[in-house]
Protein backbone atom coordinates (compact mmCIF):
# COMPACT_ATOMS: atom_id res chain seq x y z
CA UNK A 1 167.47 14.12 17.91
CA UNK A 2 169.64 14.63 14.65
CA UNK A 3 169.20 17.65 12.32
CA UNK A 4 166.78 16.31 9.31
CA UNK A 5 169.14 16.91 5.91
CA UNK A 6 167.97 18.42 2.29
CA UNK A 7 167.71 15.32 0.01
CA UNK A 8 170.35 16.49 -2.10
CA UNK A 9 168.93 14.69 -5.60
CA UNK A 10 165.30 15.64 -4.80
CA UNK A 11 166.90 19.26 -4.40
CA UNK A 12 168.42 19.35 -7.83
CA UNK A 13 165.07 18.25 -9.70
CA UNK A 14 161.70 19.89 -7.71
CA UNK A 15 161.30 23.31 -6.91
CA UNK A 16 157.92 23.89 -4.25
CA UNK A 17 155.68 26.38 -5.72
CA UNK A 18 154.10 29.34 -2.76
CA UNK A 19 150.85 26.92 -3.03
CA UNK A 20 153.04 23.92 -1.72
CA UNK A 21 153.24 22.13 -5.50
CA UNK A 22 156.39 20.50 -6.81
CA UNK A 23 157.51 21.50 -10.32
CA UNK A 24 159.96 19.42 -12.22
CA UNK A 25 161.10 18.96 -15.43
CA UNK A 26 159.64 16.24 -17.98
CA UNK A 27 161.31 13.17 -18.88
CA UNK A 28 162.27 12.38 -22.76
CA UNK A 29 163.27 16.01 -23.36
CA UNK A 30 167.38 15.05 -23.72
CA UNK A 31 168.41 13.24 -26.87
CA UNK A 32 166.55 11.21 -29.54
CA UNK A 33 164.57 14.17 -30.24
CA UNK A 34 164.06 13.61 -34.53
CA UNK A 35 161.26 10.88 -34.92
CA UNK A 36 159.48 12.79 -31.62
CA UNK A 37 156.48 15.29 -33.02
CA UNK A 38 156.73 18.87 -32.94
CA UNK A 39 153.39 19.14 -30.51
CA UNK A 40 155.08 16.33 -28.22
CA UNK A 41 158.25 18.16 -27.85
CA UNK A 42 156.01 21.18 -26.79
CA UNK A 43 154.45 19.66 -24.27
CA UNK A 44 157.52 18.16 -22.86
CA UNK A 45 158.66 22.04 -22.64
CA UNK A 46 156.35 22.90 -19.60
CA UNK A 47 157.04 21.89 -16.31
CA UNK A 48 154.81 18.69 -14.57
CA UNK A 49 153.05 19.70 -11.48
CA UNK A 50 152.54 17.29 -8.66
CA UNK A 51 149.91 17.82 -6.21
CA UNK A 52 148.45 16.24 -2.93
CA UNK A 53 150.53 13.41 -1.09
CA UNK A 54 152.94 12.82 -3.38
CA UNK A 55 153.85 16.74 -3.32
CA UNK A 56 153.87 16.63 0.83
CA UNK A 57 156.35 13.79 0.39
CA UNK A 58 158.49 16.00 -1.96
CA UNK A 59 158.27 19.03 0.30
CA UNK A 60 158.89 17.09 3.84
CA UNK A 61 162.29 15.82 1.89
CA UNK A 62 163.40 19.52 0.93
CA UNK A 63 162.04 21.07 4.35
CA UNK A 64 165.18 22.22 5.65
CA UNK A 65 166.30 23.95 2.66
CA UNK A 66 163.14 25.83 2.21
């Protein structure tokens, strides 16, 4: 059987929490930022949690790595 490889892209954008939760960053964060409200941009700060099987997914592709 062949070594399973880091996804390299899903590396550089989640980060598995010690509860087994991917953090990533929000989208709409980068440019355009002037006709966006103050309270949006705030909540665009935080990170976005994913949870369940979309998180196992996440963690599965960054297993070696971990």
């Amino acid at each position: 059987m062949p070594k399973q490889k880091t996804h390299k892209g899903m590396q550089k954008r989640f980060k598995v929490t010690a509860s087994g939760k991917a953090k990533h960053r929000k989208a709409f964060r980068g440019h355009i930022l002037g006709k966006k409200s103050g309270n949006r941009k705030r909540h665009l700060r935080q990170d976005g949690i994913i949870t369940g099987p979309r998180a196992a997914v996440i963690r599965d592709a960054l297993r070696p790595g971990m």
